[in-house]
Protein backbone atom coordinates (compact mmCIF):
# COMPACT_ATOMS: atom_id res chain seq x y z
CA UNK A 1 -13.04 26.20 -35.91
CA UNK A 2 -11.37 23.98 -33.40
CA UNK A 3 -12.46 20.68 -33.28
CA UNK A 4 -13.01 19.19 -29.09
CA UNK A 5 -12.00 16.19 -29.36
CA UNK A 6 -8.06 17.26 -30.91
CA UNK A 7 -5.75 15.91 -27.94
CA UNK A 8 -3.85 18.48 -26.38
CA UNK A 9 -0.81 15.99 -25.32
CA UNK A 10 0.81 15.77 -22.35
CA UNK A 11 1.51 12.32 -20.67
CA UNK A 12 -0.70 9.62 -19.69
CA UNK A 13 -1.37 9.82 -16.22
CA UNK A 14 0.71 7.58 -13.79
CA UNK A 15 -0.61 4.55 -12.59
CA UNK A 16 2.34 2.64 -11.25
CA UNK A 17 5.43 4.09 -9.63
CA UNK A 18 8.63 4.41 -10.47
CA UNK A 19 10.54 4.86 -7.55
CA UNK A 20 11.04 1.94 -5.00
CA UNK A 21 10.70 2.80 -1.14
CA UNK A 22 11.37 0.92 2.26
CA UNK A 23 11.82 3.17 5.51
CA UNK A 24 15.92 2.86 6.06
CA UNK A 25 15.50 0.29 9.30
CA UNK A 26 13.70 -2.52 8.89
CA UNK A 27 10.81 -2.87 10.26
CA UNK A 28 9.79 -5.63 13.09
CA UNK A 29 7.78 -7.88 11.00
CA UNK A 30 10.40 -7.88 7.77
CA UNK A 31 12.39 -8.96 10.94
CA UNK A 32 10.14 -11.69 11.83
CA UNK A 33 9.84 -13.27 8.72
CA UNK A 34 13.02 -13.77 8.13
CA UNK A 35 13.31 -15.27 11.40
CA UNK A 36 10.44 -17.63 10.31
CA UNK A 37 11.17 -17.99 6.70
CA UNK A 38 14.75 -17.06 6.06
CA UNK A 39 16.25 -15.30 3.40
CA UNK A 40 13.66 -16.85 0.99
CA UNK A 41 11.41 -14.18 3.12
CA UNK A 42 12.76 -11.19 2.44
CA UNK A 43 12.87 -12.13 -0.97
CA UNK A 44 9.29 -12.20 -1.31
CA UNK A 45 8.73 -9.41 0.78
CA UNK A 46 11.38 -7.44 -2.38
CA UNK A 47 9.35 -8.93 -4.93
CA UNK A 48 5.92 -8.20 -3.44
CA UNK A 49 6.53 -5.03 -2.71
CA UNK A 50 8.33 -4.04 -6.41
CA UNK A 51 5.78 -5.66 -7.95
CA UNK A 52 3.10 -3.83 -6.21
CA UNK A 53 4.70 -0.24 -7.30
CA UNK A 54 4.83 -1.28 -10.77
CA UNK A 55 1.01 -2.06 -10.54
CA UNK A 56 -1.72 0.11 -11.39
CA UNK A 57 -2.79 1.75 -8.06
CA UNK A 58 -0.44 -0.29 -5.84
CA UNK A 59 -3.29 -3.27 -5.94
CA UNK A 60 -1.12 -6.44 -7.42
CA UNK A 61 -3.15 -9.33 -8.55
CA UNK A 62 -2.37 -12.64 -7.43
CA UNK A 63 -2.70 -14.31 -11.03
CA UNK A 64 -0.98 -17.28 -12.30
CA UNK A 65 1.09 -14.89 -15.03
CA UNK A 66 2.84 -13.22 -11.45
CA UNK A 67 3.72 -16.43 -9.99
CA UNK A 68 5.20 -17.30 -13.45
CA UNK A 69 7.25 -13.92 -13.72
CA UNK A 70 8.11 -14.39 -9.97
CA UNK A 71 9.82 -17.72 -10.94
CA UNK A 72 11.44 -16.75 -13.83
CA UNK A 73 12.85 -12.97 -12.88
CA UNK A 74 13.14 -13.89 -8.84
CA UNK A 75 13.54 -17.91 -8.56
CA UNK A 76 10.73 -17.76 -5.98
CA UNK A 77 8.51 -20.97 -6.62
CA UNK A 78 4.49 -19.97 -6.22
CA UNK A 79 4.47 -22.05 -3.25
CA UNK A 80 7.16 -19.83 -1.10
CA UNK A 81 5.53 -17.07 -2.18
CA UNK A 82 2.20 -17.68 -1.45
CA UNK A 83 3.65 -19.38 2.34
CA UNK A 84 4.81 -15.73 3.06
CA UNK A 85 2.46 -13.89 1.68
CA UNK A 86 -0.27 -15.95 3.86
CA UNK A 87 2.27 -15.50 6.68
CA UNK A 88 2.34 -11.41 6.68
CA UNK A 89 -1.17 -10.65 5.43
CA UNK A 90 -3.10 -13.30 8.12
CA UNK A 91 -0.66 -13.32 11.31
CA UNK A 92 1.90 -10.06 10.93
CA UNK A 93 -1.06 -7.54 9.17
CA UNK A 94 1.30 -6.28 6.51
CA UNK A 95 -0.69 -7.02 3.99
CA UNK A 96 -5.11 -5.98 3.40
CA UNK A 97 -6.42 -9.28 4.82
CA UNK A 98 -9.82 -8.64 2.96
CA UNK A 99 -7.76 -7.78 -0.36
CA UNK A 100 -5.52 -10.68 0.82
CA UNK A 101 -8.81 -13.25 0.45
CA UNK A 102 -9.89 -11.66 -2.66
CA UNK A 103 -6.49 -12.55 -4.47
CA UNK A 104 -4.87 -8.53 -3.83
CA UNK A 105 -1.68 -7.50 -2.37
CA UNK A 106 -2.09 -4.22 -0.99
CA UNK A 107 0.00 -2.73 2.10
CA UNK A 108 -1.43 0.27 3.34
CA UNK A 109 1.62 0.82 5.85
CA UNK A 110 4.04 0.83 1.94
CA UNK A 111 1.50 3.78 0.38
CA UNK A 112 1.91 5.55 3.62
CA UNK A 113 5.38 5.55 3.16
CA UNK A 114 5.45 6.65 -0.48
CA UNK A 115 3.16 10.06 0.83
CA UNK A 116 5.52 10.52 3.32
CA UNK A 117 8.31 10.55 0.85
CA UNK A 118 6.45 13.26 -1.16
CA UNK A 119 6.45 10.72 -3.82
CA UNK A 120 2.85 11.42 -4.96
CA UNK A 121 4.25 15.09 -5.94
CA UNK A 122 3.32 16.09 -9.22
CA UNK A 123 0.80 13.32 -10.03
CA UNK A 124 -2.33 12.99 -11.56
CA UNK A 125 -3.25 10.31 -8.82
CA UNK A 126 -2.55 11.03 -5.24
CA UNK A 127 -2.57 8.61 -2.09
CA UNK A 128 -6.06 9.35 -1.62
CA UNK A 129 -7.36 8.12 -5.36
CA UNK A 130 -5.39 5.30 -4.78
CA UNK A 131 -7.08 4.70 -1.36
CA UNK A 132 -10.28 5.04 -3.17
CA UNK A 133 -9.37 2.46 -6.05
CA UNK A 134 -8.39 0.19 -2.63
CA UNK A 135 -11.76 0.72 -0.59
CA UNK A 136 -14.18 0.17 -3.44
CA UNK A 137 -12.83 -3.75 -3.38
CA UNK A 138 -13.22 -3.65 0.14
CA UNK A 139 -17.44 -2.04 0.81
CA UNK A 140 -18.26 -4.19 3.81
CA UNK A 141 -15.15 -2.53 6.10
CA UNK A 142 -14.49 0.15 7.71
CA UNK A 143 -12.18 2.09 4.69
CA UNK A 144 -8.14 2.47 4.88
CA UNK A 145 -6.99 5.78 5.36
CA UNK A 146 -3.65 7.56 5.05
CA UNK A 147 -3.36 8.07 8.81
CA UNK A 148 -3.68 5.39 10.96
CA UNK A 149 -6.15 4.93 13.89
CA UNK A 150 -3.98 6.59 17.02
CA UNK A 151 -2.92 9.64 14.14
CA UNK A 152 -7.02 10.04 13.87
CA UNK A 153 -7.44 9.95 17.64
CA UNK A 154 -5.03 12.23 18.39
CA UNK A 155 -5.94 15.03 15.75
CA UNK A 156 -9.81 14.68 16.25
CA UNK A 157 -11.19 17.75 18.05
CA UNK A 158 -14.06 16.54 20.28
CA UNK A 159 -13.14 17.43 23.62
CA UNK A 160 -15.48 20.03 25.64
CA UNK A 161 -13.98 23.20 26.25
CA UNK A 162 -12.86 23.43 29.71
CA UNK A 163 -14.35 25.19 32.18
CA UNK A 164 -11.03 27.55 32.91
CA UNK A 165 -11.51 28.68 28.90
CA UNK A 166 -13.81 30.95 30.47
CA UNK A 167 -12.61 32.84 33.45
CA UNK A 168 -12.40 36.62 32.91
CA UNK A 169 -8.45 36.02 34.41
């Protein structure tokens, strides 16, 4: 008799990744903030975004622990940091805002570029249960999604058939 409960292995599912990815040209606003912050901006930008693949889901907590391994592993004071962060989330949108006020870092623009890597191959959770882990914290607004607004536009088929799809010729 086989008892239910016996695990059957395997691995735990992935919460975190392992892999680090950035498009190969940097985008506009990276490009900003270093005009506005320096260097010390594309540090935190690095150690945002590494620390927010090594979370669970992508969703890195703001917590006093971070901004303690952030000083010790990256030299980045809590104050720089949080400057930055403020900076990218509130006036450049790289960052949820809502998430952002809630004490989350969560780029929806980074995810999108681990699914277009094919990076979420072979995984128990996919871009979209990670998108549902995000838009639970976030009820009141309208929800992320992978695509973004002109990519749902543009594949939406709403238009009325035109009045030539019916001639005989």
């Amino acid at each position: 008799m086989s008892d239910i409960s016996t695990s059957k292995g395997g691995r735990v599912a992935q919460k975190s990744a392992i892999f680090f990815t950035l498009p190969s040209h940097r985008e506009p606003n990276w490009r900003l903030t270093k005009a506005k912050e320096g260097s010390v901006g594309v540090d935190v930008l690095l150690a945002a975004h590494e620390r927010m693949c090594s979370s669970n889901f992508f969703i890195l907590n703001l917590t006093p622990i971070l901004f303690q391994i952030l000083e010790q592993e990256d030299r980045i004071e809590e104050e720089d940091f949080t400057r930055v962060i403020k900076y990218c989330a509130l006036e450049l949108h790289m960052f949820d805002e809502v998430l952002f006020q809630k004490g989350m870092l969560f780029s929806i623009s980074f995810l999108r570029y681990f699914e277009a890597a094919g990076l979420f191959r072979n995984r128990k959770y996919k871009a979209k249960e990670i998108l549902r882990c995000v838009n639970h914290y976030r009820p009141s607004v309208p929800p992320l999604t992978l695509e973004d607004e002109l990519e749902i536009i543009a594949s939406a088929d709403d238009s009325p058939p035109s009045t030539s799809d019916n001639l005989p010729f």
